[in-house]
PDB file of N, CA and C in Angstrom:
ATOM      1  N   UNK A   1       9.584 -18.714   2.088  1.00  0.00           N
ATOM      2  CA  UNK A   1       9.429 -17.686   3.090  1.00  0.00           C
ATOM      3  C   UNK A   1       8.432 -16.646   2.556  1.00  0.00           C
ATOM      4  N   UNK A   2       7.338 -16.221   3.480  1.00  0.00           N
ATOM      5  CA  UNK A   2       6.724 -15.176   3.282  1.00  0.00           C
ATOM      6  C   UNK A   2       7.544 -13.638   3.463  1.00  0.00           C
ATOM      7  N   UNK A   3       6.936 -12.819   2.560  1.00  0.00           N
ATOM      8  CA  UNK A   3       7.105 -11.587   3.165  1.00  0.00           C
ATOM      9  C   UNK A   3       5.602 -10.847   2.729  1.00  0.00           C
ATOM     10  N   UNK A   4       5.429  -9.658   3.606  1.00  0.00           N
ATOM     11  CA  UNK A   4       4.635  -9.087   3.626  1.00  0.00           C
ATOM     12  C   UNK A   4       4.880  -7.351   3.080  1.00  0.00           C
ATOM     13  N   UNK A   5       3.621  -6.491   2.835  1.00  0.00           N
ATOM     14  CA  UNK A   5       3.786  -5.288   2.088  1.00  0.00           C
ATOM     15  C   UNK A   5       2.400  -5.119   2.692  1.00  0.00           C
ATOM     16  N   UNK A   6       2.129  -3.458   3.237  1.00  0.00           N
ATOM     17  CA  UNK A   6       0.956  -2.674   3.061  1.00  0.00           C
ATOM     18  C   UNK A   6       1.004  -1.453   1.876  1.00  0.00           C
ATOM     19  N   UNK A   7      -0.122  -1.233   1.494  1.00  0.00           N
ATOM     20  CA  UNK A   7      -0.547  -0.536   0.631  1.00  0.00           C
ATOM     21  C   UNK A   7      -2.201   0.447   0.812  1.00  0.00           C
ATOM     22  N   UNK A   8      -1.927   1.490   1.173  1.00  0.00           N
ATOM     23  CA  UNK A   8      -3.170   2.369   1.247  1.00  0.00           C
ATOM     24  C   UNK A   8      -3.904   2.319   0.202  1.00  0.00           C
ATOM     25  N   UNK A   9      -5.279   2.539  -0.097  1.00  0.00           N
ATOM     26  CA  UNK A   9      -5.811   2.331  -1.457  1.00  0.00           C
ATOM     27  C   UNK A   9      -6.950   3.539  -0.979  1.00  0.00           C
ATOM     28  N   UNK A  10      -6.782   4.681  -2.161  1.00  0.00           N
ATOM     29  CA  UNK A  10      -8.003   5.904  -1.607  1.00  0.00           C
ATOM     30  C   UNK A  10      -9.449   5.068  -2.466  1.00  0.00           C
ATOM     31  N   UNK A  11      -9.995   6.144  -2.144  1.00  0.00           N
ATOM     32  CA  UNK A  11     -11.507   5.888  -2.952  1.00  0.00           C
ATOM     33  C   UNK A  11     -11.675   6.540  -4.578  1.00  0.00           C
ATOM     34  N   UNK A  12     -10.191   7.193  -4.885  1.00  0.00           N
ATOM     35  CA  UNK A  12     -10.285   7.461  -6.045  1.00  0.00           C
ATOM     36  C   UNK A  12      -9.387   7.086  -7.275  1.00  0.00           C
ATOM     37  N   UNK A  13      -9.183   5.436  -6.211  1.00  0.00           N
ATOM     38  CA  UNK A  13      -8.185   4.639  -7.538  1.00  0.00           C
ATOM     39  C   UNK A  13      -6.663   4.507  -7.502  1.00  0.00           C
ATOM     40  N   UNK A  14      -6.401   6.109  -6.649  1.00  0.00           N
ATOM     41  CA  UNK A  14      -4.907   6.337  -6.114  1.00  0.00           C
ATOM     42  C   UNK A  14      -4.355   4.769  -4.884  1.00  0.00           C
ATOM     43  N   UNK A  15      -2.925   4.713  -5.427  1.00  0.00           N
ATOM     44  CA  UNK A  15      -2.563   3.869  -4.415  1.00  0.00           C
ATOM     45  C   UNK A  15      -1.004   3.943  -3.819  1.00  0.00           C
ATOM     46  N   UNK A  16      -0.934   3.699  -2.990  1.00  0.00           N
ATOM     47  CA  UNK A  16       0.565   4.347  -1.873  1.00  0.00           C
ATOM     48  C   UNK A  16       1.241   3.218  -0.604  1.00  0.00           C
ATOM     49  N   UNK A  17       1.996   2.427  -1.387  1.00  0.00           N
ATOM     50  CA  UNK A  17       2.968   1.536  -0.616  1.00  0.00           C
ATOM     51  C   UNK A  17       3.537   2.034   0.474  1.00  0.00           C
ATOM     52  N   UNK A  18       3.405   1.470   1.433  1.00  0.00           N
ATOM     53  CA  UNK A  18       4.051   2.006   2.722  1.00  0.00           C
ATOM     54  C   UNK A  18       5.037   1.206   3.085  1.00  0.00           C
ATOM     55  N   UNK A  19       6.036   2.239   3.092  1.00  0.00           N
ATOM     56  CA  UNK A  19       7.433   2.228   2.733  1.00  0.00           C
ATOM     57  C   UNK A  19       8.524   2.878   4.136  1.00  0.00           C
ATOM     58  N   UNK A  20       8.803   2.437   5.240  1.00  0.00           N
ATOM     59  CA  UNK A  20       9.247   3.363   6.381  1.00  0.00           C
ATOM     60  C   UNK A  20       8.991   4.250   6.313  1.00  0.00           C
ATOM     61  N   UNK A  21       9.303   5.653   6.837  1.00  0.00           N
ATOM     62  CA  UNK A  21       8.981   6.504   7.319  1.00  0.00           C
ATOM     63  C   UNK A  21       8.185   7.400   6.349  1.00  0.00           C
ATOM     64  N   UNK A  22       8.235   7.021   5.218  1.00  0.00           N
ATOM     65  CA  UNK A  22       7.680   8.418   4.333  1.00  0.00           C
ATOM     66  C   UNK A  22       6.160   8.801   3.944  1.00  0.00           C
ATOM     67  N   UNK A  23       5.959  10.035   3.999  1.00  0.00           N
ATOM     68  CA  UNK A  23       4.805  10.453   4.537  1.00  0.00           C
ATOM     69  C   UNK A  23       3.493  10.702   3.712  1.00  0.00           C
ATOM     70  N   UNK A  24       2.311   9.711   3.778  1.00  0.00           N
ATOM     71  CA  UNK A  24       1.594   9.525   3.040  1.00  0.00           C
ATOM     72  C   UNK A  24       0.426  10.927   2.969  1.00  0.00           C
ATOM     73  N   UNK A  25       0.202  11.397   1.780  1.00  0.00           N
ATOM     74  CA  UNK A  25      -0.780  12.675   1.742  1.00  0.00           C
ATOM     75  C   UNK A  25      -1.593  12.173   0.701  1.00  0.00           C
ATOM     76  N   UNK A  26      -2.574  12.176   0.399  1.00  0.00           N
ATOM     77  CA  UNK A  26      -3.877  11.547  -0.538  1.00  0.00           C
ATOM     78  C   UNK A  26      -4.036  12.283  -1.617  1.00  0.00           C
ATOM     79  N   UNK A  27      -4.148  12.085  -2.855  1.00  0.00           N
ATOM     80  CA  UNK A  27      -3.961  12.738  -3.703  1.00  0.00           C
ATOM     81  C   UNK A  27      -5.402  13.490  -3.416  1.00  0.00           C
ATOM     82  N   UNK A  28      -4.960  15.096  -3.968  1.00  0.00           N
ATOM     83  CA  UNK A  28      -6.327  15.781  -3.923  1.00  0.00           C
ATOM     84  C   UNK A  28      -6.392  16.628  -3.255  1.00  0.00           C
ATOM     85  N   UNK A  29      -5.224  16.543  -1.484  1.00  0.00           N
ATOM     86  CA  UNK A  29      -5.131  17.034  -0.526  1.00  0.00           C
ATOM     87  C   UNK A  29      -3.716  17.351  -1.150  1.00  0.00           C
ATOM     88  N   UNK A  30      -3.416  18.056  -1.995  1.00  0.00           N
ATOM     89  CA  UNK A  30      -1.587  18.160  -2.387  1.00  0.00           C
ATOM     90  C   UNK A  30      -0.755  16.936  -2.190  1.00  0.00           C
ATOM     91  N   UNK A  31      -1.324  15.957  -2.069  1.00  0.00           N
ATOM     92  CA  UNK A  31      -0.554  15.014  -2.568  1.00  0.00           C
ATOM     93  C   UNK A  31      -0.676  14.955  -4.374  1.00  0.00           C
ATOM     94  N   UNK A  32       0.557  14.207  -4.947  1.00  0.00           N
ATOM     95  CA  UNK A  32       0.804  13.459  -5.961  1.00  0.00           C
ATOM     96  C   UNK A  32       0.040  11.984  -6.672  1.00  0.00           C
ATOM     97  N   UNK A  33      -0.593  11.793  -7.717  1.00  0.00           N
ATOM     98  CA  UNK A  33      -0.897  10.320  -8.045  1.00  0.00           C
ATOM     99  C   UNK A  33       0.128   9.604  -7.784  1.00  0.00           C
ATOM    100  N   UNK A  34      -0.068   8.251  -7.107  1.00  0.00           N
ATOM    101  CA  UNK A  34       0.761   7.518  -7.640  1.00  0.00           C
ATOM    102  C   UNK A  34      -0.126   6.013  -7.571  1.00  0.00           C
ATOM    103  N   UNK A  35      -0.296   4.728  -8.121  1.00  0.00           N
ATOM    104  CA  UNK A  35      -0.854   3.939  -8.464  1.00  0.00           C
ATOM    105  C   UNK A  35      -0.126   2.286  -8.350  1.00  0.00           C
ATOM    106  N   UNK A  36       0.608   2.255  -6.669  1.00  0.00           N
ATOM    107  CA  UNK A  36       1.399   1.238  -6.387  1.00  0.00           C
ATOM    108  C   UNK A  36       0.806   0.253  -6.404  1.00  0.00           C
ATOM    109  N   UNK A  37      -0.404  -0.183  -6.409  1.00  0.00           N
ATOM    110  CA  UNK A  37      -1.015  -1.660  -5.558  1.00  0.00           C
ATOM    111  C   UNK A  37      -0.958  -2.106  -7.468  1.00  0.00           C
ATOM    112  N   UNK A  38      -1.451  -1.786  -8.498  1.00  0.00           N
ATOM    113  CA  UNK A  38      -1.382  -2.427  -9.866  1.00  0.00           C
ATOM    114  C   UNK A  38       0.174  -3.256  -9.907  1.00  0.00           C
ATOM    115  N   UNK A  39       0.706  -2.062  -9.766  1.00  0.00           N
ATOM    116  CA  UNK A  39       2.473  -2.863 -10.080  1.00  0.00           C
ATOM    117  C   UNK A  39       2.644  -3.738  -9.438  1.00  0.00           C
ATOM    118  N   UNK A  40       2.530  -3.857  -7.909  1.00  0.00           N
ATOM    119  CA  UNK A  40       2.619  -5.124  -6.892  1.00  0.00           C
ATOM    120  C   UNK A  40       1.770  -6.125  -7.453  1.00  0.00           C
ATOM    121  N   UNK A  41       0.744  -5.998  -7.408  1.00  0.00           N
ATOM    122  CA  UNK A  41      -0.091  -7.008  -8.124  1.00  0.00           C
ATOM    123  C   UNK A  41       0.927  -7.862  -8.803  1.00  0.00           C
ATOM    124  N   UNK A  42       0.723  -7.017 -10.664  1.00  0.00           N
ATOM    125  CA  UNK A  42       1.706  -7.794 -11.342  1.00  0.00           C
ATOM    126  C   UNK A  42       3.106  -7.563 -11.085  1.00  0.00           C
ATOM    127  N   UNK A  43       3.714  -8.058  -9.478  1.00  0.00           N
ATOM    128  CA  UNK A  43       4.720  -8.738  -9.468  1.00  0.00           C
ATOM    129  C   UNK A  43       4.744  -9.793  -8.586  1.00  0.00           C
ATOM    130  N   UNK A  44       3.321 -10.463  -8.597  1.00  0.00           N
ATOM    131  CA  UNK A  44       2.970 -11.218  -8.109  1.00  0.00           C
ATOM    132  C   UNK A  44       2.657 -11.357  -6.374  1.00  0.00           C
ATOM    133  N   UNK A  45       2.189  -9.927  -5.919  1.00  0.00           N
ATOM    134  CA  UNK A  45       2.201 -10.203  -4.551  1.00  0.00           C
ATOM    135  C   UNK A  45       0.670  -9.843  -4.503  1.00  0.00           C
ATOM    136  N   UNK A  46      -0.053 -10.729  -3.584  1.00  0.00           N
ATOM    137  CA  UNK A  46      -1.306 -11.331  -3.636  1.00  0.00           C
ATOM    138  C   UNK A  46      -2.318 -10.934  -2.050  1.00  0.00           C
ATOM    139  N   UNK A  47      -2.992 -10.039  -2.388  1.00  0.00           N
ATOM    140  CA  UNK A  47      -3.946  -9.380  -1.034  1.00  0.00           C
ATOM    141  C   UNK A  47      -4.154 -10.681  -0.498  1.00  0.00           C
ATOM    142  N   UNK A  48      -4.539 -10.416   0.924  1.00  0.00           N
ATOM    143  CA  UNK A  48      -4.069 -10.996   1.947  1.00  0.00           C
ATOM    144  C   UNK A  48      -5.323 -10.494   2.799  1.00  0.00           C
ATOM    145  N   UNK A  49      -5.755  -9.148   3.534  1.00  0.00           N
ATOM    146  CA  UNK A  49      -6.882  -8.561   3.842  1.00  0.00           C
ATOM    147  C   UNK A  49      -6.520  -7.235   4.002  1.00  0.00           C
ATOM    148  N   UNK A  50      -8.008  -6.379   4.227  1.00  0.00           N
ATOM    149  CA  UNK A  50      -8.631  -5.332   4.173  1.00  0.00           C
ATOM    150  C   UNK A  50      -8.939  -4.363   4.821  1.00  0.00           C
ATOM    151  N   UNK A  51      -8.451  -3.395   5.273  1.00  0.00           N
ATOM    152  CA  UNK A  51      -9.154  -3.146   6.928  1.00  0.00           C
ATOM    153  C   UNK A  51      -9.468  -1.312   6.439  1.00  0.00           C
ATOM    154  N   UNK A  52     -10.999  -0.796   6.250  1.00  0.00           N
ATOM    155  CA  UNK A  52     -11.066   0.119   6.000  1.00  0.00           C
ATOM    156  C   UNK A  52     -10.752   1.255   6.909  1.00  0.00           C
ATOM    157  N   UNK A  53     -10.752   2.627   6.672  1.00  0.00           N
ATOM    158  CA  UNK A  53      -9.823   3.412   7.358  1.00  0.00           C
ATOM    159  C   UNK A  53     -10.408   4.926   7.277  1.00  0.00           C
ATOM    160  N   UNK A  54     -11.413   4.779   7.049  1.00  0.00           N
ATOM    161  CA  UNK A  54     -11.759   5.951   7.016  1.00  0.00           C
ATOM    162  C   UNK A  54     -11.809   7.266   6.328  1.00  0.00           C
ATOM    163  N   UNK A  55     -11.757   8.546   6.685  1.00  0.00           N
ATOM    164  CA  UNK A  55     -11.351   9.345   5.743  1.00  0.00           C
ATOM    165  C   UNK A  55     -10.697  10.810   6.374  1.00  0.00           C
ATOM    166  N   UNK A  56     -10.413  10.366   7.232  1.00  0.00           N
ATOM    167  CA  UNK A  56      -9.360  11.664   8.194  1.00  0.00           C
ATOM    168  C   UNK A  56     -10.232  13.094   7.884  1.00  0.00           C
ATOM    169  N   UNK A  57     -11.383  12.891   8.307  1.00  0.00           N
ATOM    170  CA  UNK A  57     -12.611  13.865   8.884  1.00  0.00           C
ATOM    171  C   UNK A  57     -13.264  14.657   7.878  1.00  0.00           C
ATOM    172  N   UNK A  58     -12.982  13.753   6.435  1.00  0.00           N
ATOM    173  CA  UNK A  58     -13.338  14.737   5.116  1.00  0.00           C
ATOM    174  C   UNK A  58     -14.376  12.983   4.864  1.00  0.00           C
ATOM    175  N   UNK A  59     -15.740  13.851   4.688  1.00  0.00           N
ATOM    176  CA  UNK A  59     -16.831  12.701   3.890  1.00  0.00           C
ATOM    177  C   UNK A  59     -16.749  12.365   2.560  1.00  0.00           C
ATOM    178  N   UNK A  60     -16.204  13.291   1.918  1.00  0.00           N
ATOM    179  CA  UNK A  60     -15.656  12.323   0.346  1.00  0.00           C
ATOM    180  C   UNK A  60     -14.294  11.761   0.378  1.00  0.00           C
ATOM    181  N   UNK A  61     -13.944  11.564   1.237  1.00  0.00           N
ATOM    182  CA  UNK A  61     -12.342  10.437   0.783  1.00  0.00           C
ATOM    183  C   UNK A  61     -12.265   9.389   2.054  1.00  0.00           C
ATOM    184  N   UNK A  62     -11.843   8.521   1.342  1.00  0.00           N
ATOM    185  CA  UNK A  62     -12.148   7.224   2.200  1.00  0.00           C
ATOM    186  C   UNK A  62     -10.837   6.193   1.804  1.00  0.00           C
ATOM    187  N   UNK A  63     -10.512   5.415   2.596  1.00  0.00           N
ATOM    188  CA  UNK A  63      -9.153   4.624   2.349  1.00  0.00           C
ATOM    189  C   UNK A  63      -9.220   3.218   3.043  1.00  0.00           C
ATOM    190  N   UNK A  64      -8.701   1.925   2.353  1.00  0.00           N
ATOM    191  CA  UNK A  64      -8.261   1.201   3.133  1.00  0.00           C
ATOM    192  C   UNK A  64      -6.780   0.857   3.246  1.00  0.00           C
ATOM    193  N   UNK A  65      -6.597  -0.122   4.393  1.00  0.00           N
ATOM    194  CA  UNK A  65      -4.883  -0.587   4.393  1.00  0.00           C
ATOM    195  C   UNK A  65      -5.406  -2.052   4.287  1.00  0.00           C
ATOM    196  N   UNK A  66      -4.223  -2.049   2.891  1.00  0.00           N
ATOM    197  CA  UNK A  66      -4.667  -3.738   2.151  1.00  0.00           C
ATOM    198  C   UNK A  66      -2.871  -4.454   2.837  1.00  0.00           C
ATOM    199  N   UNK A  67      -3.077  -5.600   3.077  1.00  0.00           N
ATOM    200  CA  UNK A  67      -1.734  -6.110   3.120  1.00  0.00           C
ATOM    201  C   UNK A  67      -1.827  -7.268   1.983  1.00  0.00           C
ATOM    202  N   UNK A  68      -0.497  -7.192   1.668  1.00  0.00           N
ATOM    203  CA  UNK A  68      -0.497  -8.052   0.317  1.00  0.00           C
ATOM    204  C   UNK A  68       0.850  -9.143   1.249  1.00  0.00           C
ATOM    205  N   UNK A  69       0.739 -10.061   0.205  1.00  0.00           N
ATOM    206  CA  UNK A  69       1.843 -11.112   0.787  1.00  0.00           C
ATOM    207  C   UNK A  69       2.293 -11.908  -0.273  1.00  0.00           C
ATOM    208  N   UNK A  70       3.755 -12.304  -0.222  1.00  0.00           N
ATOM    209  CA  UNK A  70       4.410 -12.972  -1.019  1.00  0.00           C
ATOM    210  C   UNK A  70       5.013 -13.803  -0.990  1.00  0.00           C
ATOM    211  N   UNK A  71       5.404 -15.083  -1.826  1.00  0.00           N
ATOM    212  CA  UNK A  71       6.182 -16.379  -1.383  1.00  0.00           C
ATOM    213  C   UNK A  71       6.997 -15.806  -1.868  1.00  0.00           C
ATOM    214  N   UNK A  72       8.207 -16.063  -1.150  1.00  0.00           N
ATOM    215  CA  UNK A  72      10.208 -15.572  -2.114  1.00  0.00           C
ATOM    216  C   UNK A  72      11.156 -16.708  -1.540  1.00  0.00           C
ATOM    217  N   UNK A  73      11.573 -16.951  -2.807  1.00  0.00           N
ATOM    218  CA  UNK A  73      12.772 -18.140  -2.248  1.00  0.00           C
ATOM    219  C   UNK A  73      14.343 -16.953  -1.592  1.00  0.00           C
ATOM    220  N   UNK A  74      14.760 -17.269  -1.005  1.00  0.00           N
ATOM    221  CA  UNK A  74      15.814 -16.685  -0.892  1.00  0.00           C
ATOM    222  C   UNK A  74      17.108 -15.976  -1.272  1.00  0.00           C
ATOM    223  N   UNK A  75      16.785 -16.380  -2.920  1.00  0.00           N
ATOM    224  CA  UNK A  75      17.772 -15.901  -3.774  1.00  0.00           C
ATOM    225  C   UNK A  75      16.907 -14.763  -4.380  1.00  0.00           C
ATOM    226  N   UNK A  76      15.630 -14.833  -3.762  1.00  0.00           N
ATOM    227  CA  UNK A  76      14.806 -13.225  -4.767  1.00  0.00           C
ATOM    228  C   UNK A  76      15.272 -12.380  -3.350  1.00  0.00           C
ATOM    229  N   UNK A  77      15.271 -10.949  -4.169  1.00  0.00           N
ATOM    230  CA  UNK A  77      15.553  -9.734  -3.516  1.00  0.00           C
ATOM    231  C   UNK A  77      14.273  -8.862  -3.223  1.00  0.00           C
ATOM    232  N   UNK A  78      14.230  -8.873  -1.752  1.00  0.00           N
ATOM    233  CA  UNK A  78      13.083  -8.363  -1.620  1.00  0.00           C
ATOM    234  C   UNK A  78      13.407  -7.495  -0.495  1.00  0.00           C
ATOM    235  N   UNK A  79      13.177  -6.100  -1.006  1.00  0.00           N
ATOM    236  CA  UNK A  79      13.822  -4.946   0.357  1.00  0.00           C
ATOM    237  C   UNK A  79      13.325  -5.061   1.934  1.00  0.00           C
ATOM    238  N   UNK A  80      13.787  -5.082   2.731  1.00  0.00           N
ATOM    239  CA  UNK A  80      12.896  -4.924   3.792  1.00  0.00           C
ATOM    240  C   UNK A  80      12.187  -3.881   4.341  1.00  0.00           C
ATOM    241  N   UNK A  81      11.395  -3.570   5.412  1.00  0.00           N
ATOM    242  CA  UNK A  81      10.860  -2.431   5.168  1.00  0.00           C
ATOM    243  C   UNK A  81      11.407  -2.024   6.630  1.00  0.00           C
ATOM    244  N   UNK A  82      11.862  -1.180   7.040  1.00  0.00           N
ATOM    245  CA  UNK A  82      12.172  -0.538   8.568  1.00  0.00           C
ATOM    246  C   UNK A  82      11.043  -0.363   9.134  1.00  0.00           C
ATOM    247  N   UNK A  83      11.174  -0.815  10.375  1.00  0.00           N
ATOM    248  CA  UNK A  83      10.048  -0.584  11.147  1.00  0.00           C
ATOM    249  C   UNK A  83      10.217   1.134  11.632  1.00  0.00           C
ATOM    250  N   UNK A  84       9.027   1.955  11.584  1.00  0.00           N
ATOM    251  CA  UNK A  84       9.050   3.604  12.051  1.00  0.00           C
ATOM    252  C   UNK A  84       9.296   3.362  13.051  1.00  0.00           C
TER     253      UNK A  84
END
């Protein structure tokens, strides 16, 4: 069985799993670093595609939404994500 994961990726390396409802702010803009898409990686979940996104009306920051995807047998635990 597949499952799937998005992950925002800024233009400055920062990266932010999207996770139900909680609310993504870009580092720089008072958001926090945080650097999710490395860890997914090595836990084996594997980009999938790309879809760039712009930069919410500021010319130096720029983002895409990557979806990553994963094979899981049924005995792996893999959270689901609530739909917003």
């Amino acid at each position: 069985m597949k499952k799937f994961r998005y992950v925002i990726l800024c233009c400055n390396g920062c990266s932010h799993e999207v996770i139900g409802e909680e609310e993504f702010i870009p580092y720089g803009l008072t958001g926090r670093k945080r650097y999710d898409l490395p860890e997914l990686l090595r836990k084996g979940w594997l980009p999938v595609r790309e879809t760039p996104m712009g930069g919410s009306g500021n010319d130096w920051v720029g983002f895409s939404l990557i979806l990553l995807e994963k094979e899981v047998t049924e005995t792996q635990e893999v959270p689901e994500v609530k739909p917003a």
